[in-house]
PDB file of N, CA and C in Angstrom:
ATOM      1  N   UNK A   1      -4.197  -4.392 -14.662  1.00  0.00           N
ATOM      2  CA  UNK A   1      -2.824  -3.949 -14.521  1.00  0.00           C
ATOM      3  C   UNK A   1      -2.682  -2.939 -13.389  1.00  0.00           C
ATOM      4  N   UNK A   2      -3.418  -2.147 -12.977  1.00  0.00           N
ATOM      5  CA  UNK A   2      -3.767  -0.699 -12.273  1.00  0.00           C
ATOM      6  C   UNK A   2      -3.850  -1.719 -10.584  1.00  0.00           C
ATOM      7  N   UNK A   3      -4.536  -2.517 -10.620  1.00  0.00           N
ATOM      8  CA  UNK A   3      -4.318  -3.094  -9.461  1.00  0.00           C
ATOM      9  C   UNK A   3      -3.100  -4.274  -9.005  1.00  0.00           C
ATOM     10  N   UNK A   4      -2.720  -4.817 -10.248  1.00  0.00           N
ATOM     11  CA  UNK A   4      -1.394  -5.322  -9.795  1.00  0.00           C
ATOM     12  C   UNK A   4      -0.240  -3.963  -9.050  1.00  0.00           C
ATOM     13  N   UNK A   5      -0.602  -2.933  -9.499  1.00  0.00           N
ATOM     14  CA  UNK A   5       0.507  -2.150  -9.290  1.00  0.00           C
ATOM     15  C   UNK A   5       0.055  -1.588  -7.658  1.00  0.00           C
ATOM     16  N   UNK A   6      -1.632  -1.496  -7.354  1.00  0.00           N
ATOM     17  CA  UNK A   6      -1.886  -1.104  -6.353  1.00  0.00           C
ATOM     18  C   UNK A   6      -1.329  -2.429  -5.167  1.00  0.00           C
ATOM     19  N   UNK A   7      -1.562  -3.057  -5.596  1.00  0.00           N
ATOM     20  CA  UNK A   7      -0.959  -4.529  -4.573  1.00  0.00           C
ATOM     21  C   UNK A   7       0.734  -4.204  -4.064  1.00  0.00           C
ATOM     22  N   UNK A   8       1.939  -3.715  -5.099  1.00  0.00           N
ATOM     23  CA  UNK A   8       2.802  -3.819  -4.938  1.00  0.00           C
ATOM     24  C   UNK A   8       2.843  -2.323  -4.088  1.00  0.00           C
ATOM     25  N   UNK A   9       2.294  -1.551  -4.001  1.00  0.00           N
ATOM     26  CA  UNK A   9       2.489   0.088  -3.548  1.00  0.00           C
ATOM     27  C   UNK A   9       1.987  -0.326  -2.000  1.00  0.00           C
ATOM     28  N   UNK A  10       1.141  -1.518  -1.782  1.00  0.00           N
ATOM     29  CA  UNK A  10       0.395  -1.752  -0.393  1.00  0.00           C
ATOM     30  C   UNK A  10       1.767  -1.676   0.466  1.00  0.00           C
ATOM     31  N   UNK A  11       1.972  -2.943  -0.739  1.00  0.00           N
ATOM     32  CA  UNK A  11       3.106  -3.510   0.099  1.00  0.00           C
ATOM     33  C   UNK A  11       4.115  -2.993   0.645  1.00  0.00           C
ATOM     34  N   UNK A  12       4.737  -2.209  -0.296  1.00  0.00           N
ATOM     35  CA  UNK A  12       5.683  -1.525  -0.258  1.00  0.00           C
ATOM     36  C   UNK A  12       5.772  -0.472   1.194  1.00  0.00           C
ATOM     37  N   UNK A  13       4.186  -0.315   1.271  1.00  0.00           N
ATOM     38  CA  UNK A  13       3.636   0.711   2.004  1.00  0.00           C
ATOM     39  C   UNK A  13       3.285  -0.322   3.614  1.00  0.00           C
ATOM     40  N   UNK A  14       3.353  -0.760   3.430  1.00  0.00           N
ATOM     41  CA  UNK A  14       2.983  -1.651   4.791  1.00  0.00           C
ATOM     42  C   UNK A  14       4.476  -1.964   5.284  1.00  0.00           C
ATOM     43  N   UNK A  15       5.519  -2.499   4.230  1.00  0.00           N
ATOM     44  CA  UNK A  15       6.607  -2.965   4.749  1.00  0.00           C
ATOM     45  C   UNK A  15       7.608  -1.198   5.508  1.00  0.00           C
ATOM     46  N   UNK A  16       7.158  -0.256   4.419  1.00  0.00           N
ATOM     47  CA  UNK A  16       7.701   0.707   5.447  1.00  0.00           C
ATOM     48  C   UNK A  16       7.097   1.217   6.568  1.00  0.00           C
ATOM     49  N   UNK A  17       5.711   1.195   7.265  1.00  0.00           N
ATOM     50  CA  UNK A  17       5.155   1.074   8.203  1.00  0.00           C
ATOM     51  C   UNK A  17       5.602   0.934   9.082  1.00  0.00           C
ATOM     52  N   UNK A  18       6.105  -1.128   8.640  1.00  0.00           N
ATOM     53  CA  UNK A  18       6.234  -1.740   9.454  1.00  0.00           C
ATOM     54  C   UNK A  18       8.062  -1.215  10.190  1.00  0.00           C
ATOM     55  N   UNK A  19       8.356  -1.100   9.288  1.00  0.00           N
ATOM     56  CA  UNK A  19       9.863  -0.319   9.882  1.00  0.00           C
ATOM     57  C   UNK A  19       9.527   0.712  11.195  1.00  0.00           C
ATOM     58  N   UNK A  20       9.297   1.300  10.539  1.00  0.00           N
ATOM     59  CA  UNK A  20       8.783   2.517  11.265  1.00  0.00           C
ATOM     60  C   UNK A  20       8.442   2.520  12.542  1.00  0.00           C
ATOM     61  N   UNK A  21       7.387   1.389  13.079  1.00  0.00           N
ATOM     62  CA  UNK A  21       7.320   1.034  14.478  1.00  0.00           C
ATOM     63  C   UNK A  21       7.934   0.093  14.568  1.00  0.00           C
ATOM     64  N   UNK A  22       8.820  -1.092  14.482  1.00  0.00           N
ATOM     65  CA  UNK A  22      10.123  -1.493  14.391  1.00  0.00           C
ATOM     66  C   UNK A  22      11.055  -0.584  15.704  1.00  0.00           C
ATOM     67  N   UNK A  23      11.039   0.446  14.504  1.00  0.00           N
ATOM     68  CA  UNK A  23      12.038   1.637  15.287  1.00  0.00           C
ATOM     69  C   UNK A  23      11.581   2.529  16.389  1.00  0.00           C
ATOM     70  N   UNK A  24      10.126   2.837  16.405  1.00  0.00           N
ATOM     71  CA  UNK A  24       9.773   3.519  17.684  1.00  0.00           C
ATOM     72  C   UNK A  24       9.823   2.045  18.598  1.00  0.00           C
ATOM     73  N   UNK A  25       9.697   0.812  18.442  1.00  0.00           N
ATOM     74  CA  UNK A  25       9.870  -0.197  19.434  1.00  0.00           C
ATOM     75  C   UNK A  25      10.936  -0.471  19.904  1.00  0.00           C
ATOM     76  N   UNK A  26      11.894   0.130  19.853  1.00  0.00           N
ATOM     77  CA  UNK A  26      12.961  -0.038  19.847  1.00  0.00           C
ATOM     78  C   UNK A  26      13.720   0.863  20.429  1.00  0.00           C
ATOM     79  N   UNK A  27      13.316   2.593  19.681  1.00  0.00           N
ATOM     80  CA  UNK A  27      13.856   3.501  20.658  1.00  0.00           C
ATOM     81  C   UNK A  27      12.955   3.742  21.844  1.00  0.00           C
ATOM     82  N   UNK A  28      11.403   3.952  22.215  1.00  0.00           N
ATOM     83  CA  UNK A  28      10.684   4.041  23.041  1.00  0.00           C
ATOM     84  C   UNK A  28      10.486   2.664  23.464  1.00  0.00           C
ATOM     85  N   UNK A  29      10.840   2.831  25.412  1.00  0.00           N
ATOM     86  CA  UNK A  29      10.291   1.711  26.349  1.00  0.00           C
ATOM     87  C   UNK A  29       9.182   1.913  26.603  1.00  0.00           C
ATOM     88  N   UNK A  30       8.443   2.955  26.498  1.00  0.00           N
ATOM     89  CA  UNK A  30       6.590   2.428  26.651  1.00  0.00           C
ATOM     90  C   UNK A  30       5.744   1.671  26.403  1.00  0.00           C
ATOM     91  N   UNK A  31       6.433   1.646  24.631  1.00  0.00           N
ATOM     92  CA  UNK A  31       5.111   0.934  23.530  1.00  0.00           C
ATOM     93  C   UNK A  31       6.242  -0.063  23.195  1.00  0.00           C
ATOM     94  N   UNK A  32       7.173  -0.569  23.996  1.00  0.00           N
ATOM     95  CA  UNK A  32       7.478  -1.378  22.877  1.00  0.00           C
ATOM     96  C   UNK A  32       6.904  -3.112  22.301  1.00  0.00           C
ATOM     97  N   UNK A  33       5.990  -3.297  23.934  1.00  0.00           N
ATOM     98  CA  UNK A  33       4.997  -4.582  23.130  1.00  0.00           C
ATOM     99  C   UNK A  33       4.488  -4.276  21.742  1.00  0.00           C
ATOM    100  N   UNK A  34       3.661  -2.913  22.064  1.00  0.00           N
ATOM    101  CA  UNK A  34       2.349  -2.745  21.020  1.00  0.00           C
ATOM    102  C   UNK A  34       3.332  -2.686  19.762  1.00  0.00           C
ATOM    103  N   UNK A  35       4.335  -1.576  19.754  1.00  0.00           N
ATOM    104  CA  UNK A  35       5.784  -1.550  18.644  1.00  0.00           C
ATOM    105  C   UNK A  35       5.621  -3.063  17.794  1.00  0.00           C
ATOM    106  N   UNK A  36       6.417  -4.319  18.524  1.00  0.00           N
ATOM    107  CA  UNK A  36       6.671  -5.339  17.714  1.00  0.00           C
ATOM    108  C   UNK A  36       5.198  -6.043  17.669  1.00  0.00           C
ATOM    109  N   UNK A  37       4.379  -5.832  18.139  1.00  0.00           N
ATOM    110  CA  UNK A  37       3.104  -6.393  17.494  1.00  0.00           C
ATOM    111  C   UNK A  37       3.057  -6.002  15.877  1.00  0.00           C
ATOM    112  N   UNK A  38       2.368  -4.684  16.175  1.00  0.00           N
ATOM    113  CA  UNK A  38       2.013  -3.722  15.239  1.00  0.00           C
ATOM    114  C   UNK A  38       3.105  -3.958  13.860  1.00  0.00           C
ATOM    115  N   UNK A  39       4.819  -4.014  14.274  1.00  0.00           N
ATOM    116  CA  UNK A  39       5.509  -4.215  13.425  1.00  0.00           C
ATOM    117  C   UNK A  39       5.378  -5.720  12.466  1.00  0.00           C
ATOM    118  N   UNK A  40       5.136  -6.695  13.305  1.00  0.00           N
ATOM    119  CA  UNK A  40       4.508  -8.049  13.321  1.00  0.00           C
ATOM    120  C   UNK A  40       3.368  -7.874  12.051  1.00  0.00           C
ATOM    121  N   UNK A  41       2.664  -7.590  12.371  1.00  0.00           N
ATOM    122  CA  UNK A  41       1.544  -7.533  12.014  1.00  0.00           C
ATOM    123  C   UNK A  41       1.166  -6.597  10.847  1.00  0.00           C
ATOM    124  N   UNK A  42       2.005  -5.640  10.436  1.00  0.00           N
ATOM    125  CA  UNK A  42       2.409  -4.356   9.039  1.00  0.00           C
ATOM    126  C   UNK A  42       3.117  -5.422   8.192  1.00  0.00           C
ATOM    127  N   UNK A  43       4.464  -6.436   8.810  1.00  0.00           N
ATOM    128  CA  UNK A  43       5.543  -6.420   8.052  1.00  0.00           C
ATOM    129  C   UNK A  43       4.323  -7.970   7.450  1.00  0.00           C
ATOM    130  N   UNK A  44       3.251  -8.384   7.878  1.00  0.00           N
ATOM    131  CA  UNK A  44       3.113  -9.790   7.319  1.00  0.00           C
ATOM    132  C   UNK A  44       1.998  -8.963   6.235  1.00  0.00           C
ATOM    133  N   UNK A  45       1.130  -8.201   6.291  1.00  0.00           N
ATOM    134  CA  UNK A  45       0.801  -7.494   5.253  1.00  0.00           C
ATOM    135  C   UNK A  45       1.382  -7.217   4.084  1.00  0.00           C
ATOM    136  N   UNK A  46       2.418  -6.423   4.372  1.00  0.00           N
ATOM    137  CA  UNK A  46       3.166  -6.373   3.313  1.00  0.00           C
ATOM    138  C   UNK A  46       3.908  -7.347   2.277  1.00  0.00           C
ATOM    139  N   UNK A  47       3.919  -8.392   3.416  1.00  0.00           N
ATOM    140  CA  UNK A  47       4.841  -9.881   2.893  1.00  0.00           C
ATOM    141  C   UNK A  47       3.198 -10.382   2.164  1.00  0.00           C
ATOM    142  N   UNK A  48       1.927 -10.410   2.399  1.00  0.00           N
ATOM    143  CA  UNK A  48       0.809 -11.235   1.601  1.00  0.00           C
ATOM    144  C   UNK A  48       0.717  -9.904   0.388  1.00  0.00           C
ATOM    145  N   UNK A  49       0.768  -8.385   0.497  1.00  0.00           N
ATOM    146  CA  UNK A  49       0.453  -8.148  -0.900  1.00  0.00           C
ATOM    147  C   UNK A  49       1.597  -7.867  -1.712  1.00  0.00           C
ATOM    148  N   UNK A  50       2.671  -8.151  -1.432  1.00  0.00           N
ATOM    149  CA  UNK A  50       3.659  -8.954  -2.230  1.00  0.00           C
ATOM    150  C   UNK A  50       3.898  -9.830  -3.055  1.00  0.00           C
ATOM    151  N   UNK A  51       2.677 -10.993  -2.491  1.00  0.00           N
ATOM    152  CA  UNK A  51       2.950 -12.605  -2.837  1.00  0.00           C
ATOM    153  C   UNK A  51       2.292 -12.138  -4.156  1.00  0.00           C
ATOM    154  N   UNK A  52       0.767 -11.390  -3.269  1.00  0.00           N
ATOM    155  CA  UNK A  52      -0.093 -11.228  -4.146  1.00  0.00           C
ATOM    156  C   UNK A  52       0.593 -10.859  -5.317  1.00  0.00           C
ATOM    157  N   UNK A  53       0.922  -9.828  -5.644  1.00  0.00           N
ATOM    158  CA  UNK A  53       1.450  -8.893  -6.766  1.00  0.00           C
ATOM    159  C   UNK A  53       2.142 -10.035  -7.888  1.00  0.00           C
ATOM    160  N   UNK A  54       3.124 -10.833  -7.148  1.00  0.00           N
ATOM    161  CA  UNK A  54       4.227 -11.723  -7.860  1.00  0.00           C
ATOM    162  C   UNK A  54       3.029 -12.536  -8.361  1.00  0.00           C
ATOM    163  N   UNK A  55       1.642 -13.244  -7.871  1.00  0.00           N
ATOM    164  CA  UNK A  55       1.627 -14.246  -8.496  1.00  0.00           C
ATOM    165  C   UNK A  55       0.537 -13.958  -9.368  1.00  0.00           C
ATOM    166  N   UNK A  56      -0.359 -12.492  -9.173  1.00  0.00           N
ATOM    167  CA  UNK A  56      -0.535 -11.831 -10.679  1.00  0.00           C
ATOM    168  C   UNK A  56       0.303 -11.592 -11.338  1.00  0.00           C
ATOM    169  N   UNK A  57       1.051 -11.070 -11.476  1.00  0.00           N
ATOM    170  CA  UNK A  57       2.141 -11.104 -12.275  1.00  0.00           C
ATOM    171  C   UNK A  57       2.399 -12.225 -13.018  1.00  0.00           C
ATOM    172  N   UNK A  58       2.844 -13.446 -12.395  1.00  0.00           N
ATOM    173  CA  UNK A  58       3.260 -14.445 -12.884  1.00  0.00           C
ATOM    174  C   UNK A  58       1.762 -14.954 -13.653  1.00  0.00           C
ATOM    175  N   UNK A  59       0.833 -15.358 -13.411  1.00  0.00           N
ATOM    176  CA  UNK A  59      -0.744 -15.759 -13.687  1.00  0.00           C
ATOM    177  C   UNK A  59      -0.630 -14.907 -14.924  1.00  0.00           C
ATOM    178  N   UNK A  60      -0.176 -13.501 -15.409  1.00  0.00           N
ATOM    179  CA  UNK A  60      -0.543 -12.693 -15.834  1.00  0.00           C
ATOM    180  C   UNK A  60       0.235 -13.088 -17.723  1.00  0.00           C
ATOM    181  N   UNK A  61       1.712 -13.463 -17.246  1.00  0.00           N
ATOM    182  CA  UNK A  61       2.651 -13.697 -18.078  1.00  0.00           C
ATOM    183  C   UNK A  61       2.333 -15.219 -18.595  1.00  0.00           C
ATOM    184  N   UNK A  62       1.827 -16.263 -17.985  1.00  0.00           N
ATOM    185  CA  UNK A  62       1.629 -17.616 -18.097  1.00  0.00           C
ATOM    186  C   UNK A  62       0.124 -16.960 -19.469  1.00  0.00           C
ATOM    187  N   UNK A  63      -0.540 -16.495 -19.644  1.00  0.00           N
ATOM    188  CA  UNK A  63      -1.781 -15.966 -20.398  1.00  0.00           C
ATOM    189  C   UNK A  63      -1.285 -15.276 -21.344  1.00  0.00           C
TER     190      UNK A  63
END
């Protein structure tokens, strides 16, 4: 149970990350390749320990 919940906190935690440089990509023209990489690349993290979470969850309730 302790790690279903750590899965959803990743996520949660990756998807605001991913905001985060989102927005420095956006207000700063320096970084803004590395910005939507990096944002790219936080926001799909967050989107796999998401899935994760839902389909313990679901696996969890089917038992």
């Amino acid at each position: 149970m302790a790690k279903d919940k750590l899965y959803l906190f990743a996520g949660i935690l990756f998807y605001i990350s991913s905001l985060s440089f989102l927005l420095s990509a956006t207000l700063f023209d320096n970084s803004k390749v590395l910005g939507y990489v990096l944002f790219l690349v936080l926001f799909s993290l967050g989107t796999l320990f998401t899935i994760l979470y839902t389909k313990k969850k679901t696996l969890s309730k089917k038992n």
